[in-house]
N, C-alpha and C. Protein backbone atom coordinates (compact mmCIF):
# COMPACT_ATOMS: atom_id res chain seq x y z
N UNK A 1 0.84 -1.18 0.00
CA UNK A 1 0.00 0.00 0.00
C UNK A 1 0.89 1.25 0.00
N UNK A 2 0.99 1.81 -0.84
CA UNK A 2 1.63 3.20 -1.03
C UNK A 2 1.14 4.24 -0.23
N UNK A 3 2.16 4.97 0.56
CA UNK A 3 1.44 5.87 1.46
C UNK A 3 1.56 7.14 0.92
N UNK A 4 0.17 7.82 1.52
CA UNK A 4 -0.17 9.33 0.92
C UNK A 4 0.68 10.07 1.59
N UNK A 5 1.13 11.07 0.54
CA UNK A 5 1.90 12.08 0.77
C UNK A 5 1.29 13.48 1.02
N UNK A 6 1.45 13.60 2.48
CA UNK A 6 0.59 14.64 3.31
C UNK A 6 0.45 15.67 3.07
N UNK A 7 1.31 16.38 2.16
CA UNK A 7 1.85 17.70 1.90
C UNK A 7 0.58 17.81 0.35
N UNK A 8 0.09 16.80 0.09
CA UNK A 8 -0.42 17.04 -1.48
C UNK A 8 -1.94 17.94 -1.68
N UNK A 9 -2.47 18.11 -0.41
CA UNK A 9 -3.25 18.54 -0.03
C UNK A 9 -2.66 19.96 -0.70
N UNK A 10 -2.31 20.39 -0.02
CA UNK A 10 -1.59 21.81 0.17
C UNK A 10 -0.65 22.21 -1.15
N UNK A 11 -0.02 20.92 -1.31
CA UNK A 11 0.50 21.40 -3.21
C UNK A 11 -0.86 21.95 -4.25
N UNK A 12 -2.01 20.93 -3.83
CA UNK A 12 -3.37 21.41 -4.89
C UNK A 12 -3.81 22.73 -4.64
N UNK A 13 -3.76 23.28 -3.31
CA UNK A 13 -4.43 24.08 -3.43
C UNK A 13 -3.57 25.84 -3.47
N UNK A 14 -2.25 25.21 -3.58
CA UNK A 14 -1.01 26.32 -3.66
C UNK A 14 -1.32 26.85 -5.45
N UNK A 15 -1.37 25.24 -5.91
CA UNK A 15 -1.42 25.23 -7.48
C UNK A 15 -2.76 26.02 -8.31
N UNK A 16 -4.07 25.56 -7.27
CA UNK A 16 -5.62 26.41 -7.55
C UNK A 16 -4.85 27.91 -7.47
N UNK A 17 -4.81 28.33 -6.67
CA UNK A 17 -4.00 30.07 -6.04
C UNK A 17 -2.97 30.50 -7.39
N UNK A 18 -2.36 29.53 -7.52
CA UNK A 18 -0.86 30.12 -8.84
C UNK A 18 -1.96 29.84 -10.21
N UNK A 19 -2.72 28.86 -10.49
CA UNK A 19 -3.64 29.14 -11.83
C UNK A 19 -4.53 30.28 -11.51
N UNK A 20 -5.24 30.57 -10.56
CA UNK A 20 -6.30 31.57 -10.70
C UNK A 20 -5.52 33.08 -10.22
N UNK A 21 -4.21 33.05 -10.03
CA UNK A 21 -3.64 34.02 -10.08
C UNK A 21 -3.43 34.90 -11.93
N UNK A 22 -2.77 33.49 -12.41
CA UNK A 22 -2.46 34.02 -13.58
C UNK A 22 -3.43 33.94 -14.49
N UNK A 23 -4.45 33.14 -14.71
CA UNK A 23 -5.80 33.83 -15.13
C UNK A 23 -6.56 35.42 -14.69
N UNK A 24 -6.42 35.74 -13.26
CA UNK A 24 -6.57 37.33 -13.23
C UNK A 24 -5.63 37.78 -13.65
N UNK A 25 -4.17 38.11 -13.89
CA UNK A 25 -3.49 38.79 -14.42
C UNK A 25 -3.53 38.94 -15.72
N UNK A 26 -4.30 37.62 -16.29
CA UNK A 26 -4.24 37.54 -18.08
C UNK A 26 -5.33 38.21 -18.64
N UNK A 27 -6.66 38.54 -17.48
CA UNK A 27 -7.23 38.81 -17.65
C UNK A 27 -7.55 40.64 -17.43
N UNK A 28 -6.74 40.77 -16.90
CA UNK A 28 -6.32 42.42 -15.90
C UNK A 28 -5.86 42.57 -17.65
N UNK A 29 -4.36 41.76 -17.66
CA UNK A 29 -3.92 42.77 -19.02
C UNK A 29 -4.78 42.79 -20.06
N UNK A 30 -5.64 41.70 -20.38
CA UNK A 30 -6.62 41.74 -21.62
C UNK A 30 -7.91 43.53 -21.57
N UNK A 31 -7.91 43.10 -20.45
CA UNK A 31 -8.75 44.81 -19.99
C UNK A 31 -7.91 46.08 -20.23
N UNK A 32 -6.89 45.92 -19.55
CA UNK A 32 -6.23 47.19 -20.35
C UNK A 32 -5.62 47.62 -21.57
N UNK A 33 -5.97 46.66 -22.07
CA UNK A 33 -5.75 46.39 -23.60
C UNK A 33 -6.82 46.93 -24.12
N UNK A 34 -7.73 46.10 -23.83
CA UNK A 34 -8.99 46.70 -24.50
C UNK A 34 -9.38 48.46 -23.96
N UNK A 35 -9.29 48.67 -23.18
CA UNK A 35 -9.59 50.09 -22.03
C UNK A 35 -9.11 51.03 -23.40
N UNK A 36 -7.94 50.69 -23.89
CA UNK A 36 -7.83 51.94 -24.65
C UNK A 36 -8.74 52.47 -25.39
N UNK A 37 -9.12 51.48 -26.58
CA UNK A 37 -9.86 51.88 -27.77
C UNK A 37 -11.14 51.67 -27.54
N UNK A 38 -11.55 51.48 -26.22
CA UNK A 38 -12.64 51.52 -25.59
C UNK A 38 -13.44 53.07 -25.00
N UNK A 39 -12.12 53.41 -24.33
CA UNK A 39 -11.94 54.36 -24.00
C UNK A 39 -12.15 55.98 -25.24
N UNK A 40 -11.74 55.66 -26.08
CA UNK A 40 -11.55 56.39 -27.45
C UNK A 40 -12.43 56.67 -27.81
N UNK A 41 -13.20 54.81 -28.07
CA UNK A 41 -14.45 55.49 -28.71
C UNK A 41 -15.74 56.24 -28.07
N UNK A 42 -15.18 55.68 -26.59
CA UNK A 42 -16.97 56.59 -25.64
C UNK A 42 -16.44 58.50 -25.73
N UNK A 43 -15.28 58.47 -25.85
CA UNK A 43 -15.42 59.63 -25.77
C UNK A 43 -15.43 60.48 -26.66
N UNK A 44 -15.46 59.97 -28.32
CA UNK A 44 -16.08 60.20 -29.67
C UNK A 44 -16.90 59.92 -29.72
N UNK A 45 -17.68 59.46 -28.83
CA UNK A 45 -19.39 59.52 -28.30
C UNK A 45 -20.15 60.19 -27.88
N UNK A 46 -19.49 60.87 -26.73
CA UNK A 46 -19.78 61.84 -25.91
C UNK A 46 -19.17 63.12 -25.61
N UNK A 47 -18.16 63.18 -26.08
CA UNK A 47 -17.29 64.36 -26.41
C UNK A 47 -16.63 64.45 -24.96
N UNK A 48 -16.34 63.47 -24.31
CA UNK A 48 -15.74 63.54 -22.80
C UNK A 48 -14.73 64.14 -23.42
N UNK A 49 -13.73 64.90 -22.56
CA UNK A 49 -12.65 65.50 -22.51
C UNK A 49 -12.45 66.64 -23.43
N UNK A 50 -13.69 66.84 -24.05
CA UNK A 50 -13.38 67.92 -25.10
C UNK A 50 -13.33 67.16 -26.33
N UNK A 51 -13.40 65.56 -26.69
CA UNK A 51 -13.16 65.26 -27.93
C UNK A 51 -14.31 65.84 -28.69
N UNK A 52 -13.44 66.11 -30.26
CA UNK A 52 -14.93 66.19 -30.84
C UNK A 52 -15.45 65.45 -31.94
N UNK A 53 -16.48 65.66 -32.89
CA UNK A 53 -17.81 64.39 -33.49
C UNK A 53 -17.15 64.53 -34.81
N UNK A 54 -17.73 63.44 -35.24
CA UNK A 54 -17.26 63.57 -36.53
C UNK A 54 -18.75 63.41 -36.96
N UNK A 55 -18.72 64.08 -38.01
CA UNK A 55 -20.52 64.59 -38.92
C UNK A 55 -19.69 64.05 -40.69
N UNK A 56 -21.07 63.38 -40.91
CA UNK A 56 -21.13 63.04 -41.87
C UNK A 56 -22.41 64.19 -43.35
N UNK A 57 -22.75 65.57 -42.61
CA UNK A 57 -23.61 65.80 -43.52
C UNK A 57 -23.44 67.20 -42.56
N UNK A 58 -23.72 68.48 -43.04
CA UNK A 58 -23.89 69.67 -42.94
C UNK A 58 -25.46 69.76 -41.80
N UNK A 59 -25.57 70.29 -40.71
CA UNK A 59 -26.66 71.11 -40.51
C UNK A 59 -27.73 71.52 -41.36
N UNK A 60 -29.21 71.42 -41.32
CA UNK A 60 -29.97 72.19 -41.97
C UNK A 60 -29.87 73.42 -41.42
N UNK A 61 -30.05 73.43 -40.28
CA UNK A 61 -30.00 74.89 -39.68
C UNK A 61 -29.03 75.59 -39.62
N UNK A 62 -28.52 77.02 -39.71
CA UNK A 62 -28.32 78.09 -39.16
C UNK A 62 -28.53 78.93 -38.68
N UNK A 63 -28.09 79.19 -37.69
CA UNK A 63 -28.78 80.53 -36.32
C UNK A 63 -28.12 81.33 -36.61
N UNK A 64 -28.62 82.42 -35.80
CA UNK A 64 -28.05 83.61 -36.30
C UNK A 64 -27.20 84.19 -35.23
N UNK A 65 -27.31 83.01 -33.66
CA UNK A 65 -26.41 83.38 -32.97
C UNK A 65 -24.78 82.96 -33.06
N UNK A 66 -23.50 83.77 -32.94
CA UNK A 66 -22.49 83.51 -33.15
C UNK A 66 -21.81 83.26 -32.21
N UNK A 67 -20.64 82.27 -31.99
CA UNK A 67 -19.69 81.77 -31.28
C UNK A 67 -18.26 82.37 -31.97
N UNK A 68 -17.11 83.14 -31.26
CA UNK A 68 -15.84 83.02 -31.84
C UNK A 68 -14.69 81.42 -31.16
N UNK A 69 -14.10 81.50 -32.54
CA UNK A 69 -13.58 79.62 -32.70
C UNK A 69 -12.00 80.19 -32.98
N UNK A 70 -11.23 80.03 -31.70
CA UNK A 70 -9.85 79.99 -31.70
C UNK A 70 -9.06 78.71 -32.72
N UNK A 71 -7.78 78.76 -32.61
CA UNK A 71 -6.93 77.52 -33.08
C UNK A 71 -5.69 77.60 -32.22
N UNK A 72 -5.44 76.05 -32.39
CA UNK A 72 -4.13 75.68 -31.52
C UNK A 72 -3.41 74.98 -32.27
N UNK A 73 -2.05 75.03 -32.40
CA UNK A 73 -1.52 73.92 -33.28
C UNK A 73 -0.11 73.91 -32.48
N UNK A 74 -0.16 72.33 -32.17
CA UNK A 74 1.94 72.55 -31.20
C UNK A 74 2.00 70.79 -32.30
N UNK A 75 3.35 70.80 -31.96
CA UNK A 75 4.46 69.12 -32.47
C UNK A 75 5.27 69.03 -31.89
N UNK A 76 5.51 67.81 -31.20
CA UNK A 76 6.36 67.24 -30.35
C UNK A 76 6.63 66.25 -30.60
N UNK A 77 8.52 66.65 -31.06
CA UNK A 77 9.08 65.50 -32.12
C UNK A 77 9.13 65.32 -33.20
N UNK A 78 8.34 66.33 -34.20
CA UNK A 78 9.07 67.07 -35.24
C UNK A 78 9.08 68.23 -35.60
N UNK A 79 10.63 67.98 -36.90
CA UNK A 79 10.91 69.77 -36.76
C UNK A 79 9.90 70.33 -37.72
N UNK A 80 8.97 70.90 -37.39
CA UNK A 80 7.73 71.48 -38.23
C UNK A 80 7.48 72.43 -37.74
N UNK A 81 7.45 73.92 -38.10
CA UNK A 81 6.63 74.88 -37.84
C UNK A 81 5.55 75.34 -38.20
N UNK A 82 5.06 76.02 -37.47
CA UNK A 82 3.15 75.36 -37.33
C UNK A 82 2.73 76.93 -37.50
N UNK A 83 1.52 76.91 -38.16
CA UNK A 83 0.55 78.24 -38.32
C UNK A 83 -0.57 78.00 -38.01
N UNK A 84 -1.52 77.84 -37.13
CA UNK A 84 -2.90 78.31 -37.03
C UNK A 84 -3.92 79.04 -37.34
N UNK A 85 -4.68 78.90 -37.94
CA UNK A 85 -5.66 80.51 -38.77
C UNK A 85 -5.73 81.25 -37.14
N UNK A 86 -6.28 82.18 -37.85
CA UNK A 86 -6.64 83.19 -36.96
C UNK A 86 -7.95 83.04 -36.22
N UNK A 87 -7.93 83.69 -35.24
CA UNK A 87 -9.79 83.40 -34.64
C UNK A 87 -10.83 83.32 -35.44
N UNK A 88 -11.81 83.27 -35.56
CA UNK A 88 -13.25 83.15 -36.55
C UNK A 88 -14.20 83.42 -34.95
N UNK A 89 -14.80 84.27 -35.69
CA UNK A 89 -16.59 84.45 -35.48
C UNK A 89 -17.57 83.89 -36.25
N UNK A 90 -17.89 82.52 -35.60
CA UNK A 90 -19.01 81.90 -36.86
C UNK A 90 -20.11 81.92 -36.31
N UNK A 91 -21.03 81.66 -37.26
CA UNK A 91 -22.34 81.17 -37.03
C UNK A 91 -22.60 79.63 -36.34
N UNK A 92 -23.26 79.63 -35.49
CA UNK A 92 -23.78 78.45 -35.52
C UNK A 92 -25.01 77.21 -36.61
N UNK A 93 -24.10 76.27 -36.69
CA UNK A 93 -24.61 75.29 -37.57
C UNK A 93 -23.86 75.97 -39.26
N UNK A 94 -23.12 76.95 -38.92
CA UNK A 94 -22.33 77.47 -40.50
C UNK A 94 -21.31 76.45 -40.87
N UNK A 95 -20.90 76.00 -41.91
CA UNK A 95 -19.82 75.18 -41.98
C UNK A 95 -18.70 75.64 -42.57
N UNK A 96 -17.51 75.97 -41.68
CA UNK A 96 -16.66 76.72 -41.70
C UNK A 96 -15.33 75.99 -42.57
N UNK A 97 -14.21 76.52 -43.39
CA UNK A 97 -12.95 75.79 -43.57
C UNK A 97 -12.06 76.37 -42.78
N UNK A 98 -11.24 75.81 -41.88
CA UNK A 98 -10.04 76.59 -41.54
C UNK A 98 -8.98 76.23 -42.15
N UNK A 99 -7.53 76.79 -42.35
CA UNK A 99 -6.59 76.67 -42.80
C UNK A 99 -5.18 76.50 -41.83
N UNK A 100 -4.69 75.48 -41.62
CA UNK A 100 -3.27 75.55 -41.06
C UNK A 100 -2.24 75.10 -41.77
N UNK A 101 -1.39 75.78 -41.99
CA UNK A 101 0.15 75.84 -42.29
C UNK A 101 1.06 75.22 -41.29
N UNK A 102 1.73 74.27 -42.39
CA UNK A 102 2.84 73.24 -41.56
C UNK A 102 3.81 73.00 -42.62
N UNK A 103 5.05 73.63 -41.90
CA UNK A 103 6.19 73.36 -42.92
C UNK A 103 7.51 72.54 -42.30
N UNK A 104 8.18 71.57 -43.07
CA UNK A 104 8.68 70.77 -42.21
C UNK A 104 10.67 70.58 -42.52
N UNK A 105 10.64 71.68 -41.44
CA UNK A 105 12.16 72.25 -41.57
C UNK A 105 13.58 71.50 -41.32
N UNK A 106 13.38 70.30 -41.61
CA UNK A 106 14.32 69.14 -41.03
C UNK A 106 14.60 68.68 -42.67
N UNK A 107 15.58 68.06 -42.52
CA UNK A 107 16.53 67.59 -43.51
C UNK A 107 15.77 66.29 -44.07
N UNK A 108 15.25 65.37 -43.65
CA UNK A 108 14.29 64.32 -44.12
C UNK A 108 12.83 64.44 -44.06
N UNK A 109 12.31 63.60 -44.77
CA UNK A 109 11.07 63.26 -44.43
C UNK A 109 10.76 63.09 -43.47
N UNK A 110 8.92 62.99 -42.91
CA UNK A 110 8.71 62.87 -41.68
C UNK A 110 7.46 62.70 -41.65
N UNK A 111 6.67 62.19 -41.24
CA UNK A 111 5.45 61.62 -40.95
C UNK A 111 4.78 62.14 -39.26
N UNK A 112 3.58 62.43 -39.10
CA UNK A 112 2.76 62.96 -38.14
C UNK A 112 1.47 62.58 -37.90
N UNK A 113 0.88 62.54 -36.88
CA UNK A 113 -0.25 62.37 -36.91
C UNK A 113 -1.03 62.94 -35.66
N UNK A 114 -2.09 64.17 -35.35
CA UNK A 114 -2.79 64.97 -34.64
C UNK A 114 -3.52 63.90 -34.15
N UNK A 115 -3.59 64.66 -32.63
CA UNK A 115 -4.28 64.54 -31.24
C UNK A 115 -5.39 65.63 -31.46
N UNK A 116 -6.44 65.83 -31.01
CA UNK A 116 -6.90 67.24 -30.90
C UNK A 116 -8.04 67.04 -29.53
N UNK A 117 -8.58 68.34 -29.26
CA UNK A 117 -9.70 68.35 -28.23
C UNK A 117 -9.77 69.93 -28.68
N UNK A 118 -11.54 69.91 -27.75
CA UNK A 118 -11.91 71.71 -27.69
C UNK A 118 -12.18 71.68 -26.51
N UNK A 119 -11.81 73.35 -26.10
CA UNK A 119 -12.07 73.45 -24.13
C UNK A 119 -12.46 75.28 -24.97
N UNK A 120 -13.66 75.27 -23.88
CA UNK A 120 -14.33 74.36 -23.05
C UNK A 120 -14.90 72.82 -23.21
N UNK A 121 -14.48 71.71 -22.46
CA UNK A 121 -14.50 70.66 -22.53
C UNK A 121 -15.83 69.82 -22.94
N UNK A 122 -16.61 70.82 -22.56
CA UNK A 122 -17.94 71.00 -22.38
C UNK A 122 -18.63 70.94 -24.03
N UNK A 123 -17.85 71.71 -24.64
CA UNK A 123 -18.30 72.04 -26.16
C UNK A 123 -17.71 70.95 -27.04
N UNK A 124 -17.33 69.79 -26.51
CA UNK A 124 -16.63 68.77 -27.38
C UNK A 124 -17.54 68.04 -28.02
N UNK A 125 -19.14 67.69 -27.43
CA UNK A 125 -20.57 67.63 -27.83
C UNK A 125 -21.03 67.75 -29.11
N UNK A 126 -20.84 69.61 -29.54
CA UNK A 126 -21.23 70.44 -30.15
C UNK A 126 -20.47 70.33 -31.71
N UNK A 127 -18.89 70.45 -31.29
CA UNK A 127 -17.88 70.52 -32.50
C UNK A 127 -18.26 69.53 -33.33
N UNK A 128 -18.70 69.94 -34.60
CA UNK A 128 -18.90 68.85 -35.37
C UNK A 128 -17.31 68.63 -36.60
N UNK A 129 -16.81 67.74 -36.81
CA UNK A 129 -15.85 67.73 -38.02
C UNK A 129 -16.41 67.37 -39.62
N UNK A 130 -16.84 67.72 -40.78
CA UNK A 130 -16.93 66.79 -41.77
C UNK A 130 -15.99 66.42 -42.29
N UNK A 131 -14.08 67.26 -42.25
CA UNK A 131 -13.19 66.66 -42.87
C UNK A 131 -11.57 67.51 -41.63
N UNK A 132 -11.59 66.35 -41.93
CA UNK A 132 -9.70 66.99 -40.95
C UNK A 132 -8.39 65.97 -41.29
N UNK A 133 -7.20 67.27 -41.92
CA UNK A 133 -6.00 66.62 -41.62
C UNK A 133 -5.74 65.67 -40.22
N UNK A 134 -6.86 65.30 -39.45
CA UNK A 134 -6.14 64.61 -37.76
C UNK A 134 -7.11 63.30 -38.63
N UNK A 135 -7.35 63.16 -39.39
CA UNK A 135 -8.35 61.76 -39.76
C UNK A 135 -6.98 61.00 -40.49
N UNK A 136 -5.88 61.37 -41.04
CA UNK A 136 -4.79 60.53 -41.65
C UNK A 136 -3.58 61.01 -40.87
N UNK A 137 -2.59 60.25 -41.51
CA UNK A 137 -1.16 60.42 -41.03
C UNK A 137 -0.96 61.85 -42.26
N UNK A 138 0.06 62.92 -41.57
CA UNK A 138 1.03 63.84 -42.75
C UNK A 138 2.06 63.37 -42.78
N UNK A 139 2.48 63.26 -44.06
CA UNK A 139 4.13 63.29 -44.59
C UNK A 139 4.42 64.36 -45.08
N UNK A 140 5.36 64.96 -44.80
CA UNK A 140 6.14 66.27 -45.43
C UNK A 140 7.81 65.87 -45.79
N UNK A 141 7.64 66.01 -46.94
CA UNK A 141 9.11 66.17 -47.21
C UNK A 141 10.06 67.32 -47.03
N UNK A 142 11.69 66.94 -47.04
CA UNK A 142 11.98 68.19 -46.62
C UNK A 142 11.88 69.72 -46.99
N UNK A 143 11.85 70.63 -46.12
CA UNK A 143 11.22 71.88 -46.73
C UNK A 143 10.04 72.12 -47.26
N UNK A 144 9.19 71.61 -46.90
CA UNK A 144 8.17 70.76 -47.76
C UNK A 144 6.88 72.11 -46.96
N UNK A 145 6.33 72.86 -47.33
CA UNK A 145 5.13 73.68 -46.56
C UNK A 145 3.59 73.26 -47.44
N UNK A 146 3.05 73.18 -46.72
CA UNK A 146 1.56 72.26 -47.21
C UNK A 146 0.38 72.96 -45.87
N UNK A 147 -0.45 73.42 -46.88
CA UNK A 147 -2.24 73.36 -46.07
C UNK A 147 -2.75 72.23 -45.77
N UNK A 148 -3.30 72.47 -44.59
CA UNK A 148 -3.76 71.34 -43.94
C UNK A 148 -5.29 72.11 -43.28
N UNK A 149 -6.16 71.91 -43.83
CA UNK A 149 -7.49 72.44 -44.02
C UNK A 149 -8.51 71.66 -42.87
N UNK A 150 -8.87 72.03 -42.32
CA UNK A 150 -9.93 71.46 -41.36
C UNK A 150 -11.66 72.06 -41.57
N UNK A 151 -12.56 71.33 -42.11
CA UNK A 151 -13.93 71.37 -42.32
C UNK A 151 -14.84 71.23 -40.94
N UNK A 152 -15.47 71.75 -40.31
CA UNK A 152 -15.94 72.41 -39.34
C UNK A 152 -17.45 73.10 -39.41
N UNK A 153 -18.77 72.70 -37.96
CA UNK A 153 -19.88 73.38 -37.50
C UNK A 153 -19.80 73.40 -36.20
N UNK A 154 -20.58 74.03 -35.86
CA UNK A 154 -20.62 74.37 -34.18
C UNK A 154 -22.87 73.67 -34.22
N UNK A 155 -22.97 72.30 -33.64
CA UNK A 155 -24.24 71.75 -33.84
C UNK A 155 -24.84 72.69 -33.14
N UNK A 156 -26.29 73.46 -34.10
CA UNK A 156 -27.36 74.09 -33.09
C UNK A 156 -27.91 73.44 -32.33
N UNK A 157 -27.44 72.25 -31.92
CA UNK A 157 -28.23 71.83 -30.80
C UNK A 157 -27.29 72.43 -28.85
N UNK A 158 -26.06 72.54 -29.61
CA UNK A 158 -25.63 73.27 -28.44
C UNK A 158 -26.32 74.24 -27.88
N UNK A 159 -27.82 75.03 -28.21
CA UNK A 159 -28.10 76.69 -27.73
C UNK A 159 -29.06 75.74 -26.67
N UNK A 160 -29.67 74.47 -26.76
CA UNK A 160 -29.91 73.56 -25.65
C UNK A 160 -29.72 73.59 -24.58
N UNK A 161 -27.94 73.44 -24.77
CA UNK A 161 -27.59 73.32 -23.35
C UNK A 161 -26.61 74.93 -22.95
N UNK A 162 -27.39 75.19 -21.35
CA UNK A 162 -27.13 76.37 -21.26
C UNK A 162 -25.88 76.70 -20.76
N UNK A 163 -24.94 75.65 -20.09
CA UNK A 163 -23.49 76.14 -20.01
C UNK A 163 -22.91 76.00 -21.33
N UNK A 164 -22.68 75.32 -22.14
CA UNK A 164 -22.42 75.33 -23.57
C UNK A 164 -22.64 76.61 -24.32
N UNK A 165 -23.94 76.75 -24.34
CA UNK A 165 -24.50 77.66 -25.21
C UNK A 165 -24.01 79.20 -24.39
N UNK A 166 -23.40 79.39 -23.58
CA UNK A 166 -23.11 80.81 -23.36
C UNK A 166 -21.94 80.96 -23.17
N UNK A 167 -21.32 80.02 -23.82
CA UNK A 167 -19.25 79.74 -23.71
C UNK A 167 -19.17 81.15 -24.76
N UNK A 168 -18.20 82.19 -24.59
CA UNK A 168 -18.17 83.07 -25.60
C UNK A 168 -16.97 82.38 -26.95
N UNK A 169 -16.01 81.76 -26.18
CA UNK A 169 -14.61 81.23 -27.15
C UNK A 169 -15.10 79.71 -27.13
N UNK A 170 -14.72 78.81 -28.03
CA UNK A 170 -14.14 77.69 -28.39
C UNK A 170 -13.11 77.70 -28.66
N UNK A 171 -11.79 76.71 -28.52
CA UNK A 171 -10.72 76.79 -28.94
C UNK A 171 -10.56 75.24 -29.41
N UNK A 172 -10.02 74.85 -30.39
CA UNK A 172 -9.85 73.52 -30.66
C UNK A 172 -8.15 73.49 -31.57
N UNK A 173 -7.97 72.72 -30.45
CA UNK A 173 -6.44 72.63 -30.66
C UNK A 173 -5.81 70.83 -31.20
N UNK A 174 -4.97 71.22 -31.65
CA UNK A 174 -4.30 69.87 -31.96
C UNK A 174 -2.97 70.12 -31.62
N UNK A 175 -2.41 68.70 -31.28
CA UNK A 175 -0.83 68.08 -31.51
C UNK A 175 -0.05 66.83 -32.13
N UNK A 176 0.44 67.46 -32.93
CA UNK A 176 1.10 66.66 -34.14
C UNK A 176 2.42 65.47 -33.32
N UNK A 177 2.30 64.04 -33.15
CA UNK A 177 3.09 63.40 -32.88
C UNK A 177 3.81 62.42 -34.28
N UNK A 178 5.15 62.36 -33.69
CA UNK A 178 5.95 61.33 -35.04
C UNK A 178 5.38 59.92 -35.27
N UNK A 179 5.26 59.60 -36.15
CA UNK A 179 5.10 58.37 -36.89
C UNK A 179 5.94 57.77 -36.90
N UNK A 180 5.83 56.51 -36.17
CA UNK A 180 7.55 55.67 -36.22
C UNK A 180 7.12 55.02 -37.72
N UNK A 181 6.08 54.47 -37.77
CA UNK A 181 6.19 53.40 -39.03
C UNK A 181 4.51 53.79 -39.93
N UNK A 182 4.77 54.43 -40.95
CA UNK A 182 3.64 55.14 -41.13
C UNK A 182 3.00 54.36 -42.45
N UNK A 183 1.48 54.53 -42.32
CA UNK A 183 1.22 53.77 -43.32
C UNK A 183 1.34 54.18 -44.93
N UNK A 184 1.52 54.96 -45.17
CA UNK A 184 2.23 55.90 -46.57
C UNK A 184 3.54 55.85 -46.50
N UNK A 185 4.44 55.48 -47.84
CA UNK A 185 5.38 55.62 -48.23
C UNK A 185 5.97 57.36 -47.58
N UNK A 186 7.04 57.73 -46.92
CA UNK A 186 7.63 58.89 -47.15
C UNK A 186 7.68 59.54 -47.81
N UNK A 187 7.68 59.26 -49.48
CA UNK A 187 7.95 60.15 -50.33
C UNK A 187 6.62 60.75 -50.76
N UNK A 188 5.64 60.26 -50.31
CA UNK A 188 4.24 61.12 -50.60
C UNK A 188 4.23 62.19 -49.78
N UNK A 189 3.32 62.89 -50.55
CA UNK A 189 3.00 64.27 -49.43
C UNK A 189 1.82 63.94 -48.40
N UNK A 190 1.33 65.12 -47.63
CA UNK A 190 0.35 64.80 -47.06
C UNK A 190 -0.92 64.79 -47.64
N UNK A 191 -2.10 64.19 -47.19
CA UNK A 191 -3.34 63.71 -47.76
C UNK A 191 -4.28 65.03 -48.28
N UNK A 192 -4.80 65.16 -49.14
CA UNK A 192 -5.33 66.53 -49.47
C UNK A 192 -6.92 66.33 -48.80
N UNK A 193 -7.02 67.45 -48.61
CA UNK A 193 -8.84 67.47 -47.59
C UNK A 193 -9.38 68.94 -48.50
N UNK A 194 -10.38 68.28 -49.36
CA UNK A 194 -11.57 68.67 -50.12
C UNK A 194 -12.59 69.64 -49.29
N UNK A 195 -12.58 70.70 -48.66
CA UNK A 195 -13.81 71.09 -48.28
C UNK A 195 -15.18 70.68 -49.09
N UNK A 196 -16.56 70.59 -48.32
CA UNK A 196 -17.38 70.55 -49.00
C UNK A 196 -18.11 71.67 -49.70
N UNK A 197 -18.77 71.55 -50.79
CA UNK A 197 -19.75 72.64 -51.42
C UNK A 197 -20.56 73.42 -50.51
N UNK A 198 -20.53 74.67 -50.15
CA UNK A 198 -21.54 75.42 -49.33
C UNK A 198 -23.03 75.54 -50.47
């Protein structure tokens, strides 16, 4: 008769503890994996943080009340110097083009791709996009200066809501980060953005 080995008790249930350990950990990292682009999209949902919407079709409406619409433009990590249009006073539900200038003062090619938000954080709701240089990667070659056009409404449904609707500025800013491995060849330029027909 082979005798039981007393300790085996306690090996099984050391071993339950070390599997259901590393099943929560596999499972912890699978969540923060996912958290990101999870994360992304509720708040291209809801405009948390200031993100803002992307619109597929113009407003019927226009009001006749106006909002003025700042610009921000910074890059961190390449050598690009950056132009922002100037303020605008628009209409609400108007569909605006803005214009930014980016010229890219480094000896090679270089690839980018925009972050953006609007603050008040509040108005991230409202900002509608129909077309933006932050929807692709830019390549600029060297010396290379190129428009980078952003298509733009402010939704009348913002006059709704009453902290929104009595913000006097919007500002909607972007930041241009490097592209380690970009999906365009280098030697292309950046993507051209069509405003639509008013």
């Amino acid at each position: 008769m082979t005798a039981q080995d007393p300790s085996a008790p306690t090996k099984a249930r050391h071993l339950k503890v070390a599997l259901g350990g590393a099943v929560f950990a596999a499972s912890m990292f699978g969540a923060a994996y996912a958290a990101v682009p999870l994360y992304d999209w509720f708040c291209r949902v809801t405009g948390l943080g200031g993100t803002t919407q992307v619109a597929v079709a113009a407003p019927i409406q226009v009001l006749d009340q106006t909002i003025e619409v700042r610009f921000d433009l910074n890059a961190h990590g390449l050598p690009w110097t950056l132009e922002p249009p100037k303020p605008m006073t628009v209409r609400i539900g108007e569909v605006i083009t803005a214009n930014y200038h980016v010229t890219n003062t480094g000896e090679k090619a270089n690839t980018g791709t925009a972050t953006y938000n609007v603050v008040p954080l509040i108005t991230g709701s409202y900002f509608n996009k129909l077309q933006c240089f932050c929807f692709t990667e830019q390549t600029l070659k060297p010396g290379e200066r190129t428009e980078m056009p952003v298509v733009f409404f402010i939704d009348p449904e913002i006059v709704k809501h009453h902290q929104a609707s009595t913000t006097p500025t919007i500002t909607l800013s972007y930041t241009f980060y490097p592209v380690a491995n970009p999906t365009e060849p280098l030697a292309s330029g950046p993507v051209a953005v069509t405003p639509p027909r008013s």
